[in-house]
Protein backbone atom coordinates (compact mmCIF):
# COMPACT_ATOMS: atom_id res chain seq x y z
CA UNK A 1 -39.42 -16.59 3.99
CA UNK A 2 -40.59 -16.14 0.46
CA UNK A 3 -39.11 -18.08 -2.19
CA UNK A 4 -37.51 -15.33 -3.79
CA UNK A 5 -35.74 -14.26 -1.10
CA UNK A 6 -33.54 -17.49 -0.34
CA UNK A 7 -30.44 -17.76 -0.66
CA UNK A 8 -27.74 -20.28 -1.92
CA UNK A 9 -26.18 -22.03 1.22
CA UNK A 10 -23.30 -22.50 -0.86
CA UNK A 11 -22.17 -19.09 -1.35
CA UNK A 12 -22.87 -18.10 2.08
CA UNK A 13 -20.63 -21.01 4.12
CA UNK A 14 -18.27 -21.30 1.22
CA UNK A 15 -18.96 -24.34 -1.51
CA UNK A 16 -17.96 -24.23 -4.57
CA UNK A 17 -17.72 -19.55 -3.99
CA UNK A 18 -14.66 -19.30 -5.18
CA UNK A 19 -10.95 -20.82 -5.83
CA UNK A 20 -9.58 -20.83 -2.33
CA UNK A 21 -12.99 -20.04 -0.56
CA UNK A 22 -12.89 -22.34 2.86
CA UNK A 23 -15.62 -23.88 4.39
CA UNK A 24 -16.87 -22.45 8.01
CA UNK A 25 -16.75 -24.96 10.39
CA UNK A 26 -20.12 -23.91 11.90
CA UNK A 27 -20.49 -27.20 14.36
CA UNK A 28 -17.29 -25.99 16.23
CA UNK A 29 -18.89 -22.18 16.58
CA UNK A 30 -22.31 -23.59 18.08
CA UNK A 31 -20.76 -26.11 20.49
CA UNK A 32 -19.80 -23.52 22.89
CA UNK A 33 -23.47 -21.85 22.77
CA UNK A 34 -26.19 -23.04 24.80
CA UNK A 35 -27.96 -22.10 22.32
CA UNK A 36 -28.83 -21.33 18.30
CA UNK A 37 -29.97 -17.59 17.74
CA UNK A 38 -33.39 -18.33 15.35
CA UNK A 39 -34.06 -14.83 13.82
CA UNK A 40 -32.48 -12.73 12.00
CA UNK A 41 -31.83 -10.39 14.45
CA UNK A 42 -30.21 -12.38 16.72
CA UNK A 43 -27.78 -13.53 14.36
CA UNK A 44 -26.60 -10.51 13.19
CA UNK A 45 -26.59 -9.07 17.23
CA UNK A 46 -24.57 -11.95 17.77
CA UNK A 47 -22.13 -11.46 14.44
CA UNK A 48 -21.81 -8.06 16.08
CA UNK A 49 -20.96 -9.25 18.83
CA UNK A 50 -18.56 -11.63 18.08
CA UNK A 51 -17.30 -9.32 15.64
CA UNK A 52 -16.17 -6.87 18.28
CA UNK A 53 -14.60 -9.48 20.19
CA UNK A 54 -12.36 -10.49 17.50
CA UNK A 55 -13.86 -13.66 17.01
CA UNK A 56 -13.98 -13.34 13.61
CA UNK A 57 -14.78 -16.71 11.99
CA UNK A 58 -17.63 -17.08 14.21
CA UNK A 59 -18.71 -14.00 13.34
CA UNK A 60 -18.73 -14.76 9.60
CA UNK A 61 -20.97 -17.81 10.33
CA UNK A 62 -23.52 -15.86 12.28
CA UNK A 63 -23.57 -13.27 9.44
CA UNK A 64 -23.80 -16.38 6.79
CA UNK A 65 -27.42 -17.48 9.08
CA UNK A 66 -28.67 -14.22 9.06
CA UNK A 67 -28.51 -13.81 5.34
CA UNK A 68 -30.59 -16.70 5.23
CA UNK A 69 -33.75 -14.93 7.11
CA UNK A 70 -33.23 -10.85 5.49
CA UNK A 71 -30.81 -11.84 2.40
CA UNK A 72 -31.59 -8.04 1.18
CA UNK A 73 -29.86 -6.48 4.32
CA UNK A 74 -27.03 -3.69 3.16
CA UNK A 75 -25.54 -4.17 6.94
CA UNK A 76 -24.90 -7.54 6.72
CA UNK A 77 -23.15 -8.06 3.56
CA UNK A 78 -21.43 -4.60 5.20
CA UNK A 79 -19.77 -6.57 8.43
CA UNK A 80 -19.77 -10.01 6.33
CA UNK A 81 -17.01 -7.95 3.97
CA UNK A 82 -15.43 -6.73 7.16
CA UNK A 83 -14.51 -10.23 8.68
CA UNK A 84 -13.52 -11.70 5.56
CA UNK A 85 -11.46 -9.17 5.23
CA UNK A 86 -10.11 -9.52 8.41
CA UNK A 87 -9.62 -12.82 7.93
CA UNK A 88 -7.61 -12.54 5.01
CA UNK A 89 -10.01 -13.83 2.06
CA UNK A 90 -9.90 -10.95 -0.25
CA UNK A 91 -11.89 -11.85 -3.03
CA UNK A 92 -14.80 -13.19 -0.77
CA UNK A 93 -15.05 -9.59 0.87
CA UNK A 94 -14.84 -7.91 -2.48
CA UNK A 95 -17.90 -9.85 -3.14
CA UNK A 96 -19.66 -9.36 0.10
CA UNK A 97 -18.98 -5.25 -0.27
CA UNK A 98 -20.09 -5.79 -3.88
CA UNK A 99 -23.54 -6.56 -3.11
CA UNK A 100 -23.82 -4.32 -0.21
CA UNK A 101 -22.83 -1.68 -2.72
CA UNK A 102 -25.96 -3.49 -4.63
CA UNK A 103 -28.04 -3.00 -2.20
CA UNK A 104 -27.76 0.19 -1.42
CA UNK A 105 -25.24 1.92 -4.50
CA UNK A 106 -25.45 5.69 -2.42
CA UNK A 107 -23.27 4.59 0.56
CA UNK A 108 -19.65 5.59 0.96
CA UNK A 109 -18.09 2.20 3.12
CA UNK A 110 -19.14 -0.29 1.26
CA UNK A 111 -17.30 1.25 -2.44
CA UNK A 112 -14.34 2.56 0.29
CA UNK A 113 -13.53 -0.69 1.40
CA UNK A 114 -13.86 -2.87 -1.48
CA UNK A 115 -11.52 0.34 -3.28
CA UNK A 116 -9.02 -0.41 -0.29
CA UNK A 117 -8.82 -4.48 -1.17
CA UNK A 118 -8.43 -4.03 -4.71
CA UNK A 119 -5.63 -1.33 -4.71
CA UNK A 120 -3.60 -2.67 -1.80
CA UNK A 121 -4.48 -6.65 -1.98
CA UNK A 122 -5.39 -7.47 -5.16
CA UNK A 123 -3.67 -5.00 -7.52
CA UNK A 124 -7.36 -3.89 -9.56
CA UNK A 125 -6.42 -0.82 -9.72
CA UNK A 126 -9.10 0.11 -12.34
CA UNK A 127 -11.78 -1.37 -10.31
CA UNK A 128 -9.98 0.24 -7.24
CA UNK A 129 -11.05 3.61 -9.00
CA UNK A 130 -14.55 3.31 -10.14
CA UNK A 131 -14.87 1.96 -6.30
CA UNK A 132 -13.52 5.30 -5.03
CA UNK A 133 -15.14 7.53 -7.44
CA UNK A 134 -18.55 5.74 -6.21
CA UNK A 135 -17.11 6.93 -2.71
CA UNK A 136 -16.68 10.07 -4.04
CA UNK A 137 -20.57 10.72 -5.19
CA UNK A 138 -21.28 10.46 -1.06
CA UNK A 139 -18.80 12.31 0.01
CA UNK A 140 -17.12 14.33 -2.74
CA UNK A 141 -14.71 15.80 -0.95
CA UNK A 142 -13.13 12.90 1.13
CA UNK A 143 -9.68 12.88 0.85
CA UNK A 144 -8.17 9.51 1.31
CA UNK A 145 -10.80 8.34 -1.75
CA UNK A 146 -9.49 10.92 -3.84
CA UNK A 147 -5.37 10.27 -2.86
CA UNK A 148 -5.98 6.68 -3.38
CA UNK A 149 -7.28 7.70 -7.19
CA UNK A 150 -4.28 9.23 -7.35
CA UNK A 151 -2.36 6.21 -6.19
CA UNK A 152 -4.43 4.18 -8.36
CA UNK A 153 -3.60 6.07 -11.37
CA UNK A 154 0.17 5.84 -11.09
CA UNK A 155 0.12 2.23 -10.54
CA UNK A 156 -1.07 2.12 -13.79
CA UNK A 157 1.44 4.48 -14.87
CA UNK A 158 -1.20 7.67 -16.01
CA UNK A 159 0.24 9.85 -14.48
CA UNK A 160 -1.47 13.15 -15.94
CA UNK A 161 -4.49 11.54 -13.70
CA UNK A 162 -2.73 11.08 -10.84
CA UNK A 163 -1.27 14.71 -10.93
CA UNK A 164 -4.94 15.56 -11.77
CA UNK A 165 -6.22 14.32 -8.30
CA UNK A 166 -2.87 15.04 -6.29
CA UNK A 167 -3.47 18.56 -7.58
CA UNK A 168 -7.54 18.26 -6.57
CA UNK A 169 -6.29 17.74 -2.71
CA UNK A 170 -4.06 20.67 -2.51
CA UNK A 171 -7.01 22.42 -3.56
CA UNK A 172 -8.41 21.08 -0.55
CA UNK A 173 -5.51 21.40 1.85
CA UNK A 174 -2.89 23.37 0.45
CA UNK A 175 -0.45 22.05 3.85
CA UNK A 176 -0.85 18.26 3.14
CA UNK A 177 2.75 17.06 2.96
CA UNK A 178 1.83 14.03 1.53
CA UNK A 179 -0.03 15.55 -1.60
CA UNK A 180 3.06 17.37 -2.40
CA UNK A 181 5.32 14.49 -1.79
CA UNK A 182 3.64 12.14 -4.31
CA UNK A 183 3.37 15.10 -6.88
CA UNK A 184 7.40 15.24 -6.81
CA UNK A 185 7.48 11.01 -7.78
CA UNK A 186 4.67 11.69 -10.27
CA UNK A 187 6.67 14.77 -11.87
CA UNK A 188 9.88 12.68 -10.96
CA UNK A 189 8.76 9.76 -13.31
CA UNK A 190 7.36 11.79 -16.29
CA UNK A 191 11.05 13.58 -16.22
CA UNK A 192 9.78 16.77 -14.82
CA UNK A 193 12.44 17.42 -12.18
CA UNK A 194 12.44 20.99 -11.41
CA UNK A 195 8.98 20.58 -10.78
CA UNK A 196 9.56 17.13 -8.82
CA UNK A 197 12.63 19.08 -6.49
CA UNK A 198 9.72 22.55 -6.51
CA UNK A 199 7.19 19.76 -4.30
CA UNK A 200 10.07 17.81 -2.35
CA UNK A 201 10.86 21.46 -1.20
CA UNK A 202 7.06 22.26 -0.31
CA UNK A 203 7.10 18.60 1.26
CA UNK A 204 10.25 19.43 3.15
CA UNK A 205 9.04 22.91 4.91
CA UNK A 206 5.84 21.28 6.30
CA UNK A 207 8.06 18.54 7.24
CA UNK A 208 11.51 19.33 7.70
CA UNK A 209 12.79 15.96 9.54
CA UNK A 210 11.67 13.24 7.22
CA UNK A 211 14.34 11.44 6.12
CA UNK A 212 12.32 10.22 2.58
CA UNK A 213 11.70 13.38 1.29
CA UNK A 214 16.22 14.36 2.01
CA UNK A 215 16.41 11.29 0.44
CA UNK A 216 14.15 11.66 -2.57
CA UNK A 217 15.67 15.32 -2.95
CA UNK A 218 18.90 13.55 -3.53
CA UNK A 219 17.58 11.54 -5.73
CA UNK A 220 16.32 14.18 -8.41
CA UNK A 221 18.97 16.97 -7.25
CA UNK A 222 21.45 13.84 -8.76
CA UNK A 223 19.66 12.97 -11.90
CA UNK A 224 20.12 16.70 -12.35
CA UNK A 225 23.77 16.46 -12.64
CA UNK A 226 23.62 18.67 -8.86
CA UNK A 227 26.19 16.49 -7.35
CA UNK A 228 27.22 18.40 -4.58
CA UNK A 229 23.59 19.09 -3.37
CA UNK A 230 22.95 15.54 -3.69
CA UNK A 231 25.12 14.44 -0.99
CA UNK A 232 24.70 16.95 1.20
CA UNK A 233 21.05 15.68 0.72
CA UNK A 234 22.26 12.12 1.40
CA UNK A 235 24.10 13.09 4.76
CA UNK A 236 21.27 14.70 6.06
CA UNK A 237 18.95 11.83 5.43
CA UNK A 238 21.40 9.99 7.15
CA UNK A 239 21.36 12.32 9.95
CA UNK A 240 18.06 11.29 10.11
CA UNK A 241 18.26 7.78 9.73
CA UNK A 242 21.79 6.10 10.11
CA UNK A 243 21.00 2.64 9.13
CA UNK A 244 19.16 3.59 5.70
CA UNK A 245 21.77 1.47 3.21
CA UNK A 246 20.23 3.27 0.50
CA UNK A 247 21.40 6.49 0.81
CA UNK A 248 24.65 5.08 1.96
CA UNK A 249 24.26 3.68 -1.75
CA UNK A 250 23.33 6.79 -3.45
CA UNK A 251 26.36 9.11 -1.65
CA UNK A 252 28.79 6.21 -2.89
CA UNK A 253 27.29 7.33 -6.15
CA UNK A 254 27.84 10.68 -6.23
CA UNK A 255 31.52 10.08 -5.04
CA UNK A 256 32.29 7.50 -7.56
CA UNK A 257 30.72 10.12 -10.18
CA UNK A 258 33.21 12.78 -8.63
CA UNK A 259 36.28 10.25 -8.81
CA UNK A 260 36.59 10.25 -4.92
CA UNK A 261 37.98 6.96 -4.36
CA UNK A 262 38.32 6.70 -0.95
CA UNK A 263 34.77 7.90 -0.05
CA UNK A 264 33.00 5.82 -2.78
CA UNK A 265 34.55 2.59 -1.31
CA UNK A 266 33.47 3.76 2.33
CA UNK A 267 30.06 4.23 1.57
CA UNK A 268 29.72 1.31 -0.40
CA UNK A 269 31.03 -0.78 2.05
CA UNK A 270 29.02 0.53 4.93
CA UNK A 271 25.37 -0.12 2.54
CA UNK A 272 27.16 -3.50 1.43
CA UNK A 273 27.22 -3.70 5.65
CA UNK A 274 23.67 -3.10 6.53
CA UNK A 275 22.12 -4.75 3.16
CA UNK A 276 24.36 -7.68 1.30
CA UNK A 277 21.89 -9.46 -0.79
CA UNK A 278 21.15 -5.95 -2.51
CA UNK A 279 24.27 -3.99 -2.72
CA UNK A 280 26.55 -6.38 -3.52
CA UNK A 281 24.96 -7.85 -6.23
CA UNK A 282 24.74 -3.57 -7.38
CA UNK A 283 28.57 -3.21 -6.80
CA UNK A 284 28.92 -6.66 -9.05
CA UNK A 285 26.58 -5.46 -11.86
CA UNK A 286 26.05 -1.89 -11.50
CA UNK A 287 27.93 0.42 -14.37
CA UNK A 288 28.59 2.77 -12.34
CA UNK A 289 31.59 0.68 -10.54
CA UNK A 290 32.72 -0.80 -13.86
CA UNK A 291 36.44 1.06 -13.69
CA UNK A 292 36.67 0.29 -9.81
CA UNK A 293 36.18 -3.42 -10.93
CA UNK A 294 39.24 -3.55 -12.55
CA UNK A 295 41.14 -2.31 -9.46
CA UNK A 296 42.33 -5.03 -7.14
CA UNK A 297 41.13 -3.13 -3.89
CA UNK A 298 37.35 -3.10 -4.87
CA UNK A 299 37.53 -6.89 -6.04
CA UNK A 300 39.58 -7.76 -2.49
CA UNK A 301 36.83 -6.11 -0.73
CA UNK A 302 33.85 -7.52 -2.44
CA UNK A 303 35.14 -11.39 -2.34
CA UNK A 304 35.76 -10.22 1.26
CA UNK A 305 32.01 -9.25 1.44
CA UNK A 306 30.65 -12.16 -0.09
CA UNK A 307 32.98 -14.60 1.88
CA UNK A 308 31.31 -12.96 4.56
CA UNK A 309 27.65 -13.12 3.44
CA UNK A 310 27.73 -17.22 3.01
């Protein structure tokens, strides 16, 4: 092996890589062999093949050897990112899918994954972008890169750019429930509700019986003053789902907002039931309850609650 081609042993088996980065203990992965693979080739057979059987921190050390003989190889910085991954060390498989990106920029898994670990583990959602768009120059069409653009975009609250791309899949599938419900929660958080309830109806005829999209539709139909739509909303989401304390929440809501005393304090009650630590610190602090506060029946039945919840 040429000079130029080694590689530091220390970023391979973990010294000094990284805060957090552990060390591979390598002597208890060769104990069990009869013997040490001495090529590249048979390390990375045998990283494959430990790989498949799950044996992922063995894997990871085979991967580390074989990076020592072909440090260039796009495939095994590839499967190195996979275990690490697997194994729960983020950072160290951004880095791994980083250089096989490197190595070989026109690829699609390498920018996919490493876009997957920074929007849903690490929270980079600008990095998590310029990974997918990289995606995107391989296969410019896929459509879980482009959603999770989307995504990424209204993490960050730009939500013209996540519309943008949400919009960009229905050109590609014009049935794709999904696409229309996260255009309702982007139109839903820029105020647009007509438009927001327009997609949760779209949503809700390609997908009659899920009980998010009844309950989202209650959601908007009630921050458009449609109180009566609202709960019937609720009850069907309910229908759907009888243990969902939040919609339980929202119709004790709308009754409370249409001075219905009795069914305010059921429905409270019954989400104060299935979810204490949430709804009774909301019938505490919420404004909505603020006149039922000052009636001794609502303050009888929350110390009641909270007795209960100790």
């Amino acid at each position: 092996m040429n000079s130029g081609d080694t590689i530091d042993d220390n970023i391979l088996i973990g010294k000094d890589f990284s805060p957090g980065f552990t060390k591979v203990n390598e002597q208890a992965m060769y104990n069990p062999l009869e013997c040490r693979p001495d090529s590249y080739q048979e390390w990375y057979q045998e990283g494959n093949l430990l790989r498949k059987q799950g044996d992922n921190r063995s894997s990871l050390v085979c991967y580390n050897r074989a990076l020592e003989y072909h440090p260039h190889d796009y495939w095994t910085w590839y499967y190195r990112g996979n275990v690490l991954e697997k194994l729960g060390k983020y950072d160290e498989a951004v880095y791994s899918y980083d250089r096989a990106c490197n190595l070989k920029p026109q690829n699609y898994w390498s920018w996919y994954q490493q876009g997957c670990i920074c929007i849903q583990e690490l929270g980079q959602y600008n990095r998590a972008i310029t990974c997918f768009k990289s995606a995107l120059d391989y296969n410019p069409d896929d459509y879980w890169s482009i959603y999770r653009i989307g995504k990424a975009w209204s993490k960050l609250q730009q939500y013209e750019q996540a519309i943008a791309c949400f919009d960009r899949l229905l050109a590609i599938n014009p049935k794709d429930f999904w696409t229309y419900y996260r255009l309702a929660e982007m139109y839903q958080k820029q105020g647009k509700l007509e438009l927001a309830l327009l997609n949760l109806e779209q949503a809700s005829n390609l997908k009659s019986e899920d009980y998010w999209t009844w309950y989202h539709k209650g959601m908007v139909l009630e921050q458009l003053d449609r109180i009566s739509d609202a709960i019937n909303c609720y009850l069907h989401a309910l229908s759907l789902d009888v243990r969902a304390s939040a919609a339980y929440y929202q119709l004790a809501c709308c009754y409370a907002k249409q001075n219905k005393v009795y069914w305010a304090i059921t429905f409270i009650e019954k989400a104060i039931d299935l979810n204490p630590e949430s709804y009774l610190k909301l019938a505490i602090e919420d404004s909505i309850w603020s006149e039922y506060r000052q009636k001794a029946g609502f303050m009888k039945l929350i110390h009641k609650k909270s007795n209960n919840n100790q």
